[in-house]
N, C-alpha and C. Protein backbone atom coordinates (compact mmCIF):
# COMPACT_ATOMS: atom_id res chain seq x y z
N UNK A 1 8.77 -12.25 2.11
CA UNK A 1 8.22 -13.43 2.72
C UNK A 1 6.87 -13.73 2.08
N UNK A 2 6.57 -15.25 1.59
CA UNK A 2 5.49 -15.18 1.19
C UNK A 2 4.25 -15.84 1.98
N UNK A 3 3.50 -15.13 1.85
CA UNK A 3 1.97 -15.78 2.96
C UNK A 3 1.27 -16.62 2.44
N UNK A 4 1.10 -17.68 3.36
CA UNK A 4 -0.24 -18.94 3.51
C UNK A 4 -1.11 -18.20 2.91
N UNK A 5 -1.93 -19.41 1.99
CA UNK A 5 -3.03 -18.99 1.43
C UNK A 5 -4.53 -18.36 2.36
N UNK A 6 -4.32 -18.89 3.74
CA UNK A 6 -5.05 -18.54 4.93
C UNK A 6 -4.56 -17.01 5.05
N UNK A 7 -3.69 -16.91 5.08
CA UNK A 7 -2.73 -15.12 5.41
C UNK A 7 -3.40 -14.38 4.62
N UNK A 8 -3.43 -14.63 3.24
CA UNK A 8 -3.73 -14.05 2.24
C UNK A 8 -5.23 -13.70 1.76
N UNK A 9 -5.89 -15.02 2.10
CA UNK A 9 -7.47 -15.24 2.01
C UNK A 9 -7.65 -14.04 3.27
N UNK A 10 -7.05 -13.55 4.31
CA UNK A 10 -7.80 -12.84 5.72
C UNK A 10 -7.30 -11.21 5.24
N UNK A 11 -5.77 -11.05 5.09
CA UNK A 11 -5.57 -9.86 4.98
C UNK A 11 -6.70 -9.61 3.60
N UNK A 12 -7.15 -9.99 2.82
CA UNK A 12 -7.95 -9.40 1.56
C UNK A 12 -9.31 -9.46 1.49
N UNK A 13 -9.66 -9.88 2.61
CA UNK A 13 -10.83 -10.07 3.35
C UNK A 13 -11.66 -8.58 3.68
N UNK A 14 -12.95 -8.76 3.32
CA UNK A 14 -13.42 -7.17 3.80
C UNK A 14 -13.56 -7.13 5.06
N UNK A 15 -13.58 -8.18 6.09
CA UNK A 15 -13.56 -7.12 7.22
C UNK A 15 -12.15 -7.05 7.67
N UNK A 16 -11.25 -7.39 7.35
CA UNK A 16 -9.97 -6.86 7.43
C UNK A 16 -9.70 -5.68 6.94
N UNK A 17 -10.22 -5.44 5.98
CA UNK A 17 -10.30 -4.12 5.34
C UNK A 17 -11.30 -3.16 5.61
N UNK A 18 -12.10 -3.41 6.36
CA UNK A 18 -13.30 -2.40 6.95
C UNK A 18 -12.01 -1.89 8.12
N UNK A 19 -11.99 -3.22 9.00
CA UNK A 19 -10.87 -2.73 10.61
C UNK A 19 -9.92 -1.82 10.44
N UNK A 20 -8.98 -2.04 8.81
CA UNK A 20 -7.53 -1.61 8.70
C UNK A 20 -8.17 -0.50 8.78
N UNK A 21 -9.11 0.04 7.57
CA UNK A 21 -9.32 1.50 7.26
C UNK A 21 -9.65 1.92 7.90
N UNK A 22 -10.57 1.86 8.74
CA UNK A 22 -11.19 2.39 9.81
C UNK A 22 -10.89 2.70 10.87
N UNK A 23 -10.56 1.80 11.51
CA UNK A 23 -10.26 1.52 12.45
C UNK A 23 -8.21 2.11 12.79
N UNK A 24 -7.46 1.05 12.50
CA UNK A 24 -6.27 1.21 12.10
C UNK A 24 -5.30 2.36 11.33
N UNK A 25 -6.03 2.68 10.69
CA UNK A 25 -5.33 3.71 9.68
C UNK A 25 -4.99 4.93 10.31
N UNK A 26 -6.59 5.20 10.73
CA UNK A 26 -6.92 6.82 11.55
C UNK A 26 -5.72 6.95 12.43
N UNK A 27 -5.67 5.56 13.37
CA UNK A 27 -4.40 6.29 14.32
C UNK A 27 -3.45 6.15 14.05
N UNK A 28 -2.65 5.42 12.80
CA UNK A 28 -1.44 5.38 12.65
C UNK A 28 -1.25 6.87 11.89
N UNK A 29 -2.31 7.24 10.84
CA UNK A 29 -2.47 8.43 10.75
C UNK A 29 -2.36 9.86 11.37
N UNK A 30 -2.92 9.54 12.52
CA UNK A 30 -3.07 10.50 13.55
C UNK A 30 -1.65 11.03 14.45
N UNK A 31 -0.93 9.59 14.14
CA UNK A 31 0.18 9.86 14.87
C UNK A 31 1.75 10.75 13.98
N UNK A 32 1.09 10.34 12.59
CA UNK A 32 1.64 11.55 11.96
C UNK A 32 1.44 13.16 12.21
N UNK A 33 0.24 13.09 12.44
CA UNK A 33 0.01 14.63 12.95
C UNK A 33 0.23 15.42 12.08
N UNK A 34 0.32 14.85 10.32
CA UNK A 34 0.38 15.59 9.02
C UNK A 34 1.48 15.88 8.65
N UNK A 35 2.57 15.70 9.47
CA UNK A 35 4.08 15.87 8.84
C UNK A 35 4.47 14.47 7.89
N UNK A 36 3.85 14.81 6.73
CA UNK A 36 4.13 13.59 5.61
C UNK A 36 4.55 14.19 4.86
N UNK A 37 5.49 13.55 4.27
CA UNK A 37 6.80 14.70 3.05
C UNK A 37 5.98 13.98 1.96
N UNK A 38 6.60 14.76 0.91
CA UNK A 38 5.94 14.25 -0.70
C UNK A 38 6.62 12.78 -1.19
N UNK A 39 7.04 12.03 -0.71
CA UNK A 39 7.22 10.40 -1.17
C UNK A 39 7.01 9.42 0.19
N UNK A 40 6.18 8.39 -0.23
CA UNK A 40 5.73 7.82 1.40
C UNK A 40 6.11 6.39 0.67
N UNK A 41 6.86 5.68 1.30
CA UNK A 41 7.60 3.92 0.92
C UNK A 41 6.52 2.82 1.91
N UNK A 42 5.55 2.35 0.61
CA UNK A 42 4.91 1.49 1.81
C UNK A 42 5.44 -0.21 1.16
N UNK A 43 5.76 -0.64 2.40
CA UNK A 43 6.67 -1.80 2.17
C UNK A 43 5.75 -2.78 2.85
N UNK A 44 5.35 -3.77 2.24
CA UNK A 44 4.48 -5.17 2.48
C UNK A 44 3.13 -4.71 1.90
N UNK A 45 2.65 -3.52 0.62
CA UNK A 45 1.24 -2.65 -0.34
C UNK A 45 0.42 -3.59 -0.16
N UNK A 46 0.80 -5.08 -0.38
CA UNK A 46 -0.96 -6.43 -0.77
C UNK A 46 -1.43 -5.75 -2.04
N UNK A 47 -2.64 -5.53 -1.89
CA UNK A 47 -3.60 -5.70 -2.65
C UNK A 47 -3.99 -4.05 -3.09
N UNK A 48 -2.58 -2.75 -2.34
CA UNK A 48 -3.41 -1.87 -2.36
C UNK A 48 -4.44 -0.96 -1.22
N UNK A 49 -4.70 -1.31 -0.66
CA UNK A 49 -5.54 -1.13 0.85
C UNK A 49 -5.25 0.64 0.98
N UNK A 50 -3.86 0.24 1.94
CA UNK A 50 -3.20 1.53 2.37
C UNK A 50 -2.94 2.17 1.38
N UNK A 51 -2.35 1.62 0.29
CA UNK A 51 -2.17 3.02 -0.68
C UNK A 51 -2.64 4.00 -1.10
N UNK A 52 -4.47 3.00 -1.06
CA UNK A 52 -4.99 3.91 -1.74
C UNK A 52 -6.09 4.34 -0.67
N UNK A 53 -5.39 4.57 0.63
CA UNK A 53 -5.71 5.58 1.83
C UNK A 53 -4.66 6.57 2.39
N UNK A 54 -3.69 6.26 1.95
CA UNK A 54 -2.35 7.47 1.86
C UNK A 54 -2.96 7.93 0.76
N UNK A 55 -3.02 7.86 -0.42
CA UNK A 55 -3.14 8.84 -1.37
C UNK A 55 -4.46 9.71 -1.37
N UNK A 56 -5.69 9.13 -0.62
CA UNK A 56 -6.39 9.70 -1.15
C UNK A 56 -6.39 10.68 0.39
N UNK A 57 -5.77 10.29 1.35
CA UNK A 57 -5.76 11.47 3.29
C UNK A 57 -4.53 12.23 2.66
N UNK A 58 -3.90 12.05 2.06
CA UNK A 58 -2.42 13.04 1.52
C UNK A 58 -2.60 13.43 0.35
N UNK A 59 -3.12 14.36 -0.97
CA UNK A 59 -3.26 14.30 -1.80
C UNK A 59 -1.81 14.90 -2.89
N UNK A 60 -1.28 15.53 -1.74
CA UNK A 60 0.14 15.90 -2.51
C UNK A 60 1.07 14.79 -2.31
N UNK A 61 0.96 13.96 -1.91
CA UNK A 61 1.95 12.50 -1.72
C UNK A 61 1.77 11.78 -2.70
N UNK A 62 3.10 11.38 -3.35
CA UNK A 62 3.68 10.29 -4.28
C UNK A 62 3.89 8.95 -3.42
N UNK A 63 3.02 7.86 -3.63
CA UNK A 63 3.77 6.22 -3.29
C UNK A 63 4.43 5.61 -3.90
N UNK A 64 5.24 5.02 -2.89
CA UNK A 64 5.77 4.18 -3.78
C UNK A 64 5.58 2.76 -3.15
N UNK A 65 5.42 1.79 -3.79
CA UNK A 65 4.23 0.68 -3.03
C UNK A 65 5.29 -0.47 -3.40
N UNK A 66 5.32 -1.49 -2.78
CA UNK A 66 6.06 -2.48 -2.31
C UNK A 66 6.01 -4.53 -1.71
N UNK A 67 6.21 -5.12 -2.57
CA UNK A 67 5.66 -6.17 -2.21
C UNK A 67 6.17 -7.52 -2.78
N UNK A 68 6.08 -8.58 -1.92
CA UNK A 68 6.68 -9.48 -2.57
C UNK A 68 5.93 -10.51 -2.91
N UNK A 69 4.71 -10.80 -2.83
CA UNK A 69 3.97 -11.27 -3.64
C UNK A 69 3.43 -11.01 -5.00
N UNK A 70 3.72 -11.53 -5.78
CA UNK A 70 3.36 -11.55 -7.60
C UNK A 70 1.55 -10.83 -7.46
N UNK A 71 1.09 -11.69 -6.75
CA UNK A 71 -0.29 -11.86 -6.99
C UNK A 71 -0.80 -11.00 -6.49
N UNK A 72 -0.50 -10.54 -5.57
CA UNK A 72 -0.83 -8.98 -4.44
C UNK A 72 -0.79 -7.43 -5.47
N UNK A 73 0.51 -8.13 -5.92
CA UNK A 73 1.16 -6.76 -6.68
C UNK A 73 -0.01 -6.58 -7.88
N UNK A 74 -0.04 -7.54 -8.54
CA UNK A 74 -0.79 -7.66 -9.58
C UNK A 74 -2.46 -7.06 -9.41
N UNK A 75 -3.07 -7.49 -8.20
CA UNK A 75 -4.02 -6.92 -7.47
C UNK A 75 -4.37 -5.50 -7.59
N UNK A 76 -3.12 -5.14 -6.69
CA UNK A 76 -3.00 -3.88 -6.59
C UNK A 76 -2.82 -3.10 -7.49
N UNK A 77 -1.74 -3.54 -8.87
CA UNK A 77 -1.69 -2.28 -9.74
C UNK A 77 -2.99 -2.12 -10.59
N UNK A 78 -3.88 -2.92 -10.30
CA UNK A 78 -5.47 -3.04 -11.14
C UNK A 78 -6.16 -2.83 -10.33
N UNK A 79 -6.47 -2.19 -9.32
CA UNK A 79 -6.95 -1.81 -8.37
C UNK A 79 -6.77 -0.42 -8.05
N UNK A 80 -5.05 0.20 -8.14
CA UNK A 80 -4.51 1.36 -8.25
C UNK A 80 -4.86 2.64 -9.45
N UNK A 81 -4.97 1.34 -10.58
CA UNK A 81 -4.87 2.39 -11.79
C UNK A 81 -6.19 2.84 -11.98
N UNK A 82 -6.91 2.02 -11.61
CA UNK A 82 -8.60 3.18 -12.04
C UNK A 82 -8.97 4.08 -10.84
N UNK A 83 -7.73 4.10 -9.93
CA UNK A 83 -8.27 5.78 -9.03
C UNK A 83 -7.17 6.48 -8.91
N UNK A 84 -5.68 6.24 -9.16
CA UNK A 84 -4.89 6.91 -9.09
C UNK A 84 -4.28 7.39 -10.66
N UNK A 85 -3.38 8.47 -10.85
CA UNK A 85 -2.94 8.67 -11.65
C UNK A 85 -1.45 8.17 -11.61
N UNK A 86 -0.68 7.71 -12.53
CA UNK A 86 0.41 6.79 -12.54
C UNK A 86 1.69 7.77 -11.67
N UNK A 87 1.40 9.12 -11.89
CA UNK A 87 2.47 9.64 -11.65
C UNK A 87 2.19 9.91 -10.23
N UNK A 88 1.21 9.09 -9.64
CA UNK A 88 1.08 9.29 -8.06
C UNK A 88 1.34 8.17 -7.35
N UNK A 89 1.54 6.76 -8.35
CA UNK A 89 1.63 5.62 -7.39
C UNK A 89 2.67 4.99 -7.96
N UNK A 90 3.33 4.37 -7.48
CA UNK A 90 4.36 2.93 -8.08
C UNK A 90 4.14 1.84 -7.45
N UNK A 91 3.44 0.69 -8.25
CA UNK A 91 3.94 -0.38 -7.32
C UNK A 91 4.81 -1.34 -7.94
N UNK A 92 5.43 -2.32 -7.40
CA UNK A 92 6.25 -3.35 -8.09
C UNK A 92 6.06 -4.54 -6.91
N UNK A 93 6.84 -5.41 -7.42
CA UNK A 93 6.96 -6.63 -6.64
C UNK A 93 8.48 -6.53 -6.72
N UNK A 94 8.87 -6.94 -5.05
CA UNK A 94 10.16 -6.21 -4.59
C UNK A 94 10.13 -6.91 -2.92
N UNK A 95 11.38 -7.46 -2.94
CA UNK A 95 11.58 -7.75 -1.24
C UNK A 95 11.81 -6.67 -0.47
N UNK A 96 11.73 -6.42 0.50
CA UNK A 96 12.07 -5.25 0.83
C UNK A 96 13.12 -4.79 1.70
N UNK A 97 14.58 -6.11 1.43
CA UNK A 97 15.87 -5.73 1.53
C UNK A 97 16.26 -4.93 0.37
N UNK A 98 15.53 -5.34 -0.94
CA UNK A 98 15.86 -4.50 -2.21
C UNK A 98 15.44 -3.40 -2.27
N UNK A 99 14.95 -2.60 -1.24
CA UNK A 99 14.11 -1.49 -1.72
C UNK A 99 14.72 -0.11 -2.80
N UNK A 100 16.09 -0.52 -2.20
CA UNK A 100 16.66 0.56 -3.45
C UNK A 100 16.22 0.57 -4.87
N UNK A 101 16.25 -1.01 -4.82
CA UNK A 101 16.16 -1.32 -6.38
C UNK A 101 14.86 -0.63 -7.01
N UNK A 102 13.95 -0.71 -6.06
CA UNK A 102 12.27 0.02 -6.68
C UNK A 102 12.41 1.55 -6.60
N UNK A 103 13.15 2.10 -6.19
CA UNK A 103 13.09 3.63 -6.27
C UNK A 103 14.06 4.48 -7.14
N UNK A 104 14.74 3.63 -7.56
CA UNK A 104 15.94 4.13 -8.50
C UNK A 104 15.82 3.78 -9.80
């Protein structure tokens, strides 16, 4: 699905991104309670955000990152590559009825 330029202008927004991380993350985090296996599928990545707060609260976890915006994706893999190492992240641009298609 692709987002209004309003959608897009807010989710990439820093205080959207102060709230997510901060705020948001911890307890969706929390509710893992650390049982995270070594490949984590994040489906709707943006710009990057979460990924690169799974990777850096999980350090033995592989992403694989997900998105159907061109421009998000694009974001993100330039955003990804100067803190992650390649063999720790994937992203693509991908609906995410296709998700097979990005992991295979």
């Amino acid at each position: 699905m692709e987002m209004h330029s309003f959608e897009k202008w807010f989710v990439n927004s820093g205080l959207f991104n102060l709230v997510h991380t901060r705020v948001l993350l911890p307890k969706v985090f929390a509710l893992a309670n650390g049982a995270i296996g070594p490949v984590i599928l994040e489906i709707g990545c943006g710009t990057g955000v979460t990924t690169h707060e799974i990777l850096r609260r999980f350090p033995h976890a592989r992403a694989f990152a997900i998105d159907y915006d061109p421009e998000q994706v694009e974001t993100g893999q330039k955003a990804t590559v100067l803190l992650w190492r390649p063999r720790r992240r994937t992203t693509r641009r991908r609906d995410s009825i296709s998700t097979s298609r990005c992991i295979y």
